[in-house]
Protein backbone atom coordinates (compact mmCIF):
# COMPACT_ATOMS: atom_id res chain seq x y z
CA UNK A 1 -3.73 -3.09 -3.16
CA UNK A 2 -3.43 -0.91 -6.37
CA UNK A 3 -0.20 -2.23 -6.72
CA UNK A 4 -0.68 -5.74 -6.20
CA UNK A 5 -3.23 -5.72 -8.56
CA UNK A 6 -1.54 -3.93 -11.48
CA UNK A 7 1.51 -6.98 -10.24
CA UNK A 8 -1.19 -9.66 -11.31
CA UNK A 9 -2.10 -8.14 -14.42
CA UNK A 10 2.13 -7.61 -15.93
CA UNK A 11 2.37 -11.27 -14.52
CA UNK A 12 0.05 -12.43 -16.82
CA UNK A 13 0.72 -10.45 -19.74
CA UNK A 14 4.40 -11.60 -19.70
CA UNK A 15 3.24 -15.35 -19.17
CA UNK A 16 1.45 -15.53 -22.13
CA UNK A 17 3.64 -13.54 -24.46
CA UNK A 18 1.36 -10.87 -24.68
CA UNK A 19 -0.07 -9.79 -28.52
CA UNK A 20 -0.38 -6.13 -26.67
CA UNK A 21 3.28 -4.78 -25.87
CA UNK A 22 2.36 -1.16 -25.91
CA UNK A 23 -0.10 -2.50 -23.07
CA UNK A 24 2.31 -4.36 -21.43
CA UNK A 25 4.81 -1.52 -21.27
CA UNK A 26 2.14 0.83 -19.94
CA UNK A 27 1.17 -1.57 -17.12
CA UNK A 28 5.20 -2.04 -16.28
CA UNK A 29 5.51 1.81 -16.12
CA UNK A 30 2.00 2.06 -13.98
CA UNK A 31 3.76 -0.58 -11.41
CA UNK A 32 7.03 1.24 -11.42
CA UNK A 33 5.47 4.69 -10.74
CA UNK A 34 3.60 2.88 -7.76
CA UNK A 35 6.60 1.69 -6.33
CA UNK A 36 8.44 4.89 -6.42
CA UNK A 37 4.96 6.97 -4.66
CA UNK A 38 4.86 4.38 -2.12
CA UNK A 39 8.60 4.76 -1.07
CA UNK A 40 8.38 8.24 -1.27
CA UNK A 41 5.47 8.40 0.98
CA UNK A 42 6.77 6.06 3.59
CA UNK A 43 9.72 8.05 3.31
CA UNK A 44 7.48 10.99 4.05
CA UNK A 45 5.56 9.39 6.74
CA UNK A 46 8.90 7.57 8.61
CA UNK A 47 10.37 11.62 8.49
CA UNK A 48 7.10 12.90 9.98
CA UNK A 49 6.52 9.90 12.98
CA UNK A 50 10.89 9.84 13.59
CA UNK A 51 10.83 14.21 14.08
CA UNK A 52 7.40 15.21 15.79
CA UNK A 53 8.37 18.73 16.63
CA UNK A 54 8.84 19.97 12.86
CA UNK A 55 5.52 18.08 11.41
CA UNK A 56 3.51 18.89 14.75
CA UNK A 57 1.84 15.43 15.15
């Protein structure tokens, strides 16, 4: 939701040329870093569900 959020927000600054670059670079790197926790945690959570005996579910 975080994500798709911060998605709406770089859509718009880039649609309208934004006057705030540093701003728009920030929110670019914010929606990158998402991306990169949320395939590292389904990463994390496909390990734990796939090998039950070493994560003890």
């Amino acid at each position: 939701r975080i994500g798709g959020n911060l998605n709406q927000i770089a859509r718009t600054l880039n649609e309208w040329h934004s006057p705030y670059p540093q701003l728009a670079g920030e929110v670019r790197a914010a929606v990158s870093d998402l991306a990169a926790l949320k395939f590292e945690v389904l990463q994390k959570v496909g390990d734990a569900v796939g090998n039950i005996q070493t994560y003890q579910l």
